[in-house]
N, C-alpha and C. Protein backbone atom coordinates (compact mmCIF):
# COMPACT_ATOMS: atom_id res chain seq x y z
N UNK A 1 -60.32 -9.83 16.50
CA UNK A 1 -59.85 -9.09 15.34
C UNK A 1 -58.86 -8.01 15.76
N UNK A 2 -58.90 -7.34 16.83
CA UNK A 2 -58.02 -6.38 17.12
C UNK A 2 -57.21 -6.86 18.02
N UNK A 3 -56.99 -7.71 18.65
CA UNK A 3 -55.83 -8.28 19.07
C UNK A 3 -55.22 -8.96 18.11
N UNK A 4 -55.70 -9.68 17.14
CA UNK A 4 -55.32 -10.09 15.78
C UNK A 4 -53.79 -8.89 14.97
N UNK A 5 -54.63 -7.97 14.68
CA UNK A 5 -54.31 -6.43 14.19
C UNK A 5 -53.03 -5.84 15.14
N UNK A 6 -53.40 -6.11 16.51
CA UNK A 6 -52.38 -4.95 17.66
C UNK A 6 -50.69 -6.52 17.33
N UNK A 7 -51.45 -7.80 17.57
CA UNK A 7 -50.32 -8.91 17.44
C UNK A 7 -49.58 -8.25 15.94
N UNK A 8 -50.18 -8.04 14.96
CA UNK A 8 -49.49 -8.44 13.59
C UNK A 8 -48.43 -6.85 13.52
N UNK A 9 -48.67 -5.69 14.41
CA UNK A 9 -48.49 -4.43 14.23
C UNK A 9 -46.77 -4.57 15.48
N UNK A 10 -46.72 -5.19 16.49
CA UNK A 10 -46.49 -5.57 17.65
C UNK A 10 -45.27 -6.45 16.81
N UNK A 11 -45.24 -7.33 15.95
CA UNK A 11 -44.68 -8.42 15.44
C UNK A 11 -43.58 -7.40 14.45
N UNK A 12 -44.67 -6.75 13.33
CA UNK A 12 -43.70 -5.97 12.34
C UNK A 12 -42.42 -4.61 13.01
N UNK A 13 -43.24 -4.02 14.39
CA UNK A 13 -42.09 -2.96 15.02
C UNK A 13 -40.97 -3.82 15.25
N UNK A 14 -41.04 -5.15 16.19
CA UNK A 14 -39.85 -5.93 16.65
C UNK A 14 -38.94 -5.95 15.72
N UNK A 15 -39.58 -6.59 14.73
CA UNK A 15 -38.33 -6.83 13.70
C UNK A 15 -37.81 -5.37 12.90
N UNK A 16 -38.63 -4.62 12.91
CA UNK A 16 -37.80 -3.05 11.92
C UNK A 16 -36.93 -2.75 13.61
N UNK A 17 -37.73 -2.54 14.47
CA UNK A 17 -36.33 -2.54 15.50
C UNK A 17 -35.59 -2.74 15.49
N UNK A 18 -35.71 -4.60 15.68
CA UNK A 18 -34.08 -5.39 15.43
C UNK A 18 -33.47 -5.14 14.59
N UNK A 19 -33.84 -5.12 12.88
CA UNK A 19 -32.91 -4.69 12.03
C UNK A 19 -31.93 -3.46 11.84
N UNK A 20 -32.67 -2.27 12.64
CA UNK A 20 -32.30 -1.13 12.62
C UNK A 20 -30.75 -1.52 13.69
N UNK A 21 -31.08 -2.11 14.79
CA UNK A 21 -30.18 -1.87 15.80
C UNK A 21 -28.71 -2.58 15.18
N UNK A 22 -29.73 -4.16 13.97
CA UNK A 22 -28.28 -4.90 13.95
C UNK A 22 -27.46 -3.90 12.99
N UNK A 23 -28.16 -3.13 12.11
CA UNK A 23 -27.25 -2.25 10.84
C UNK A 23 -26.56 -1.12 11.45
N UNK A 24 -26.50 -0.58 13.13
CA UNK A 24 -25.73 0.39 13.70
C UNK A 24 -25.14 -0.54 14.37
N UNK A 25 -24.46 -2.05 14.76
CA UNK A 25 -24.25 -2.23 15.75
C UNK A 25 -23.04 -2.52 15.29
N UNK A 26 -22.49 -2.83 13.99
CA UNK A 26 -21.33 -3.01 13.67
C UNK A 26 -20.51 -1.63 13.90
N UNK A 27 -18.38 -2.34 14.36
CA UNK A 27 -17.92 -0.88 14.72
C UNK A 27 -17.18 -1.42 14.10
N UNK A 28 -15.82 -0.60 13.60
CA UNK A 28 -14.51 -0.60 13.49
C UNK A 28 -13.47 -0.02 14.26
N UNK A 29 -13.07 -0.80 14.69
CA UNK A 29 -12.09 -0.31 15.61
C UNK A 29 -10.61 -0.37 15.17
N UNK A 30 -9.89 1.34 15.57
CA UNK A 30 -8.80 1.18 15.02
C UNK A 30 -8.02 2.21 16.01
N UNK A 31 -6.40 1.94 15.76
CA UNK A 31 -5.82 3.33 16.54
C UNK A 31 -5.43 3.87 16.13
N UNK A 32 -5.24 5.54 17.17
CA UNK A 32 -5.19 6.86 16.46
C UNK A 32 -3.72 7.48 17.00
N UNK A 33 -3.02 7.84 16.31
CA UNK A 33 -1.66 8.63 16.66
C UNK A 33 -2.02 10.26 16.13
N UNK A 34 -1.26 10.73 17.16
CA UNK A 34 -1.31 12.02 16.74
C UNK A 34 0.31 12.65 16.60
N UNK A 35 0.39 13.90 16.51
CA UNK A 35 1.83 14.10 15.93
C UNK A 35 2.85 14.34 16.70
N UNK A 36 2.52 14.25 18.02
CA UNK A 36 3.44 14.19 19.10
C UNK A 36 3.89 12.23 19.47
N UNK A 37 3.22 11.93 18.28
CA UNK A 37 3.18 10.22 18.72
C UNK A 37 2.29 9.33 20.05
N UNK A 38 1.58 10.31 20.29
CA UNK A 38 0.52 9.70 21.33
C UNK A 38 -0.34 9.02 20.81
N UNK A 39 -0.61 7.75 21.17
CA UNK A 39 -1.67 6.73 20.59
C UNK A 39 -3.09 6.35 21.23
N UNK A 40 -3.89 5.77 20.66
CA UNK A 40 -5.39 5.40 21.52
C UNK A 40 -5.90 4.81 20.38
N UNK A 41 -7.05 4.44 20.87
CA UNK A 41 -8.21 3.85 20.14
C UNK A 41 -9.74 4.77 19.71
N UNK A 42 -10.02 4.72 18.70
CA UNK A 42 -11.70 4.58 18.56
C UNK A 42 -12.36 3.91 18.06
N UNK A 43 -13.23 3.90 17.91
CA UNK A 43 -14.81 3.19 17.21
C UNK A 43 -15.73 4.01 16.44
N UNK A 44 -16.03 3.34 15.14
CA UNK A 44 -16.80 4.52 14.78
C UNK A 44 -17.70 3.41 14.19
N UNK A 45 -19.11 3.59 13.41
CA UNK A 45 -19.78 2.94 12.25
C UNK A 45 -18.97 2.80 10.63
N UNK A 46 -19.36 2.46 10.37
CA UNK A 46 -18.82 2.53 8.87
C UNK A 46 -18.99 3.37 8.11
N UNK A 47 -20.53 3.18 8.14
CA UNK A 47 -21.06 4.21 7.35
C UNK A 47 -21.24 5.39 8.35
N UNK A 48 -20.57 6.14 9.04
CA UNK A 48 -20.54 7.38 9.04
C UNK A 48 -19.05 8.01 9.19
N UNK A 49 -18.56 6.98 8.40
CA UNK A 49 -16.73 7.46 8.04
C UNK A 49 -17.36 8.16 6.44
N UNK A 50 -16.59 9.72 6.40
CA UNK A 50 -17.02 10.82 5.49
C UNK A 50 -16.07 10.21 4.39
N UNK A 51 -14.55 10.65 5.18
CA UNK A 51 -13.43 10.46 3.79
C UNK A 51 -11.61 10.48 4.50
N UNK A 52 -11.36 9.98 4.04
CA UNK A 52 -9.75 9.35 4.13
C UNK A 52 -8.68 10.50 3.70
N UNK A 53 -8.32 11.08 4.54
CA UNK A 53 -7.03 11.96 3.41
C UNK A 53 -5.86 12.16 3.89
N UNK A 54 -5.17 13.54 3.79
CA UNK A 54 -3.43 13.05 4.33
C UNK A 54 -3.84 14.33 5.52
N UNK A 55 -3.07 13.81 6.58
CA UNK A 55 -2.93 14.33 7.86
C UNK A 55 -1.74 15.86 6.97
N UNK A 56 -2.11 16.68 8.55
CA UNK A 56 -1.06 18.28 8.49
C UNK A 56 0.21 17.40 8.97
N UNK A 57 0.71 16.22 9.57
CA UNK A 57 2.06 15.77 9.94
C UNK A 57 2.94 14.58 9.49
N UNK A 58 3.73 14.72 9.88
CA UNK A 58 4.77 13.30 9.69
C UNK A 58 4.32 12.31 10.68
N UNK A 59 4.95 11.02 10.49
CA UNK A 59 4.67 10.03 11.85
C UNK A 59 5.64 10.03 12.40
N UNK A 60 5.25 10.34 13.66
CA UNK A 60 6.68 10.60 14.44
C UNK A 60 7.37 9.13 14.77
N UNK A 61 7.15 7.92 14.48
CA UNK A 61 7.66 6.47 14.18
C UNK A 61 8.86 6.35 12.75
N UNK A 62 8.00 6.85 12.12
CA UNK A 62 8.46 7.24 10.39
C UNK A 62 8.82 8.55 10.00
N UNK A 63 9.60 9.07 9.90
CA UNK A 63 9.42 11.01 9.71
C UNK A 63 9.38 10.75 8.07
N UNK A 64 9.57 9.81 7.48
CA UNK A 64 9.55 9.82 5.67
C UNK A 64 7.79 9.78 5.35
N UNK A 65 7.01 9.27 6.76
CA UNK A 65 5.41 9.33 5.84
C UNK A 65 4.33 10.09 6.71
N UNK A 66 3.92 10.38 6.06
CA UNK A 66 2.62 11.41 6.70
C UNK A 66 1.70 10.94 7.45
N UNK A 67 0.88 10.93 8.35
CA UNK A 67 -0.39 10.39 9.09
C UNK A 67 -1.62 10.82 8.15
N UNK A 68 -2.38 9.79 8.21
CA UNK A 68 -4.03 9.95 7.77
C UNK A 68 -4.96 10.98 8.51
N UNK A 69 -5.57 11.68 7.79
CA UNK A 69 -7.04 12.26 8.90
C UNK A 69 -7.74 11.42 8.39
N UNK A 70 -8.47 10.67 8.91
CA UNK A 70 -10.42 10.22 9.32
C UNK A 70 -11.21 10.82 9.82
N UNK A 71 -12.12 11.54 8.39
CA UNK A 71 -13.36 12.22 9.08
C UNK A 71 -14.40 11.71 9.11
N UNK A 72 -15.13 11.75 10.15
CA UNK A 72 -16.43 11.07 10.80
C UNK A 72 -17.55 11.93 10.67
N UNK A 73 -18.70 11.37 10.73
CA UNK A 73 -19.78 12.79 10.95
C UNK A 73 -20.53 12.10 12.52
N UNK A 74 -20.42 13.32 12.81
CA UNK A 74 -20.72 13.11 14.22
C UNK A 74 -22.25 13.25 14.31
N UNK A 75 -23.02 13.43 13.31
CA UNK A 75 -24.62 12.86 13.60
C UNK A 75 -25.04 14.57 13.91
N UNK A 76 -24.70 15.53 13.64
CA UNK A 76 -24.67 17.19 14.21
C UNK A 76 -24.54 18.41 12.55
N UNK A 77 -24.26 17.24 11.71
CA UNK A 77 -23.38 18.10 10.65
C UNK A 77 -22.52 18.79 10.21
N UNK A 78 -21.42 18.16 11.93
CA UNK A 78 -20.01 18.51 11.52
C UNK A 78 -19.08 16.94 11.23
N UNK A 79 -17.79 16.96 11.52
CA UNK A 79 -16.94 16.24 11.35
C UNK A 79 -16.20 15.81 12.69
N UNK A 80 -15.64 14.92 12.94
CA UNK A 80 -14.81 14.59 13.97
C UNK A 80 -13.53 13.56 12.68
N UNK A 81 -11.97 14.92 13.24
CA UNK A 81 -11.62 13.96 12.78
C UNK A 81 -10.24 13.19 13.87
N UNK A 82 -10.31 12.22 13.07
CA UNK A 82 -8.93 11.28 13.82
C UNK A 82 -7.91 10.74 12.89
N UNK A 83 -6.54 10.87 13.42
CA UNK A 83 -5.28 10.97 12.55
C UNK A 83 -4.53 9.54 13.19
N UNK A 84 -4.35 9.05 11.97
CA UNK A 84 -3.40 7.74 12.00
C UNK A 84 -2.58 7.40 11.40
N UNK A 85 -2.08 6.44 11.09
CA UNK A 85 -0.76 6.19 10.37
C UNK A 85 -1.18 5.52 8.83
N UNK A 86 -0.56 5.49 8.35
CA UNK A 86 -0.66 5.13 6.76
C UNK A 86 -1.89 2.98 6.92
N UNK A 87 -0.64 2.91 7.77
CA UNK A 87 -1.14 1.34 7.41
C UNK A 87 -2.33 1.16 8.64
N UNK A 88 -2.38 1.90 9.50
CA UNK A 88 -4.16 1.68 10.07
C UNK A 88 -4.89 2.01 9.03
N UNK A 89 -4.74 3.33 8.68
CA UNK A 89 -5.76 3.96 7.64
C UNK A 89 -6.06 2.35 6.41
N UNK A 90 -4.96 1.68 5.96
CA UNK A 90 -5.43 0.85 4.97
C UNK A 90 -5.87 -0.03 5.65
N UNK A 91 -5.74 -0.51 6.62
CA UNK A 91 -6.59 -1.25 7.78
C UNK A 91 -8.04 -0.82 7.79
N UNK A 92 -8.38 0.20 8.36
CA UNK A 92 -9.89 0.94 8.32
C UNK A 92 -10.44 0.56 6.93
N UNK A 93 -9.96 0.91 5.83
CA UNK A 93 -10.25 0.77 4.22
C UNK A 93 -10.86 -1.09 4.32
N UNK A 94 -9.74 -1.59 4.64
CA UNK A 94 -10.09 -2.75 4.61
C UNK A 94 -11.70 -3.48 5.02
N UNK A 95 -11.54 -2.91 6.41
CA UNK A 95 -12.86 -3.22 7.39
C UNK A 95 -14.01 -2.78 6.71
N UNK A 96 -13.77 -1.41 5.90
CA UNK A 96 -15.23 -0.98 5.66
C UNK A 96 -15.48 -1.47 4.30
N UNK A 97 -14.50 -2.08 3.63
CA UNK A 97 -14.89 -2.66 2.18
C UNK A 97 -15.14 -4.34 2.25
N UNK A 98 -15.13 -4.80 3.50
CA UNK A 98 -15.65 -6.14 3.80
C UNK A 98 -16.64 -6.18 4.96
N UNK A 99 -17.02 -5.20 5.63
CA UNK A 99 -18.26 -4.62 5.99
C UNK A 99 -19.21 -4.48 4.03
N UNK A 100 -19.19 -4.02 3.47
CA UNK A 100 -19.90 -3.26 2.50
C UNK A 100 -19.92 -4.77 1.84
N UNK A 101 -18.77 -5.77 1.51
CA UNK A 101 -19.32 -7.23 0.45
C UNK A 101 -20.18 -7.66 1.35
N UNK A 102 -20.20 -7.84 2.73
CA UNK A 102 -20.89 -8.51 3.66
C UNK A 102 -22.63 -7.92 3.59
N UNK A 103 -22.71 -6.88 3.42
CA UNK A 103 -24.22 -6.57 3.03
C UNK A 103 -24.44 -6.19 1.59
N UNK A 104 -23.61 -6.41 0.87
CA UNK A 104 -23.77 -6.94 -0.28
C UNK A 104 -24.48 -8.43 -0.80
N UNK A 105 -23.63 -9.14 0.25
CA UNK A 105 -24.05 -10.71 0.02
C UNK A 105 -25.56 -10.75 0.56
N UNK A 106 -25.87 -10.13 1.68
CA UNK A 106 -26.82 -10.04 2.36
C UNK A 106 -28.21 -9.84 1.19
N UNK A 107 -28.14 -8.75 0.84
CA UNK A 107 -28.85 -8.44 -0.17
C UNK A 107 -28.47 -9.48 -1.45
N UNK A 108 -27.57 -9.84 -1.59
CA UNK A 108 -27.57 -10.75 -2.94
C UNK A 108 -28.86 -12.45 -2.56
N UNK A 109 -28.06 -12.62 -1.54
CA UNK A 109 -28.99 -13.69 -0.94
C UNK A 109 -30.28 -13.77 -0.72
N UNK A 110 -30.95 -11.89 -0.29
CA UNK A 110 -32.47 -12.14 -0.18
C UNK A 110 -33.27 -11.99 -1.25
N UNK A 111 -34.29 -12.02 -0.88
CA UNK A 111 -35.37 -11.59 -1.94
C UNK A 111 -36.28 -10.41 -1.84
N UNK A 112 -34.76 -9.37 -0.58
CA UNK A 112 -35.59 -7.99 -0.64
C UNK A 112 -35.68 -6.70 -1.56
N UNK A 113 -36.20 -5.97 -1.24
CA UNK A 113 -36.94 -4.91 -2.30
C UNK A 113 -36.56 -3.58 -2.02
N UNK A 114 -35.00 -3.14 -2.89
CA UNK A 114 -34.69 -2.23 -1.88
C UNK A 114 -35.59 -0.05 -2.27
N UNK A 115 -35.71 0.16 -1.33
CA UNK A 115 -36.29 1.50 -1.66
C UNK A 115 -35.46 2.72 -1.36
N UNK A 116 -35.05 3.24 -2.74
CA UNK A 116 -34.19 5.02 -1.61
C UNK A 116 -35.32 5.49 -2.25
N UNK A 117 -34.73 6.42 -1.21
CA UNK A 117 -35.62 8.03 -1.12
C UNK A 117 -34.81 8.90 -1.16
């Protein structure tokens, strides 16, 4: 009976584990210019991209359009942000609104039971 009990307890952590790890494991990856025109990459989650808005600069590629800020929450209760160009930024948009149908479908498909708090 209690190996019964420790198996069925043993069985349910694995899987809230696994699920937890697969719903952080997705990234988006995109690159970042800044206003001297220096470029790189990051990665962030999806869901902890805050909000999309217009950068303090021009693109130094384009001087007619402005760079994006991307603010992040860095898990602390501040922000991290990162500045890009118009058409990454609609790039990023993209990723995280076909990230979001994709667990949409997910949930359309099951027969789970969802709970907020």
């Amino acid at each position: 009976m209690k190996m019964t009990i420790l198996f069925a307890a043993l069985l349910i952590l694995s899987v809230l584990s696994f699920q937890a790890s697969a719903d952080n494991s997705y990234k988006i990856v995109f690159e970042t210019m800044d206003c001297s025109g220096n470029t790189g990459f990051a990665t962030v989650g999806p869901d902890e991209i805050y909000k999309l808005g217009n950068g303090d600069c021009s693109n130094p590629e384009d001087p007619g359009k402005k760079l994006k800020q991307l603010l992040v929450h860095d898990g602390s209760g501040s922000y991290n942000a990162y500045t890009l160009t118009q058409e990454e930024a609609k790039n990023v948009m993209l990723d995280v609104k076909d990230y979001m149908k994709s667990r949409k479908g997910v949930l359309d498909r099951s027969n789970a039971i969802i709970i907020t708090h």
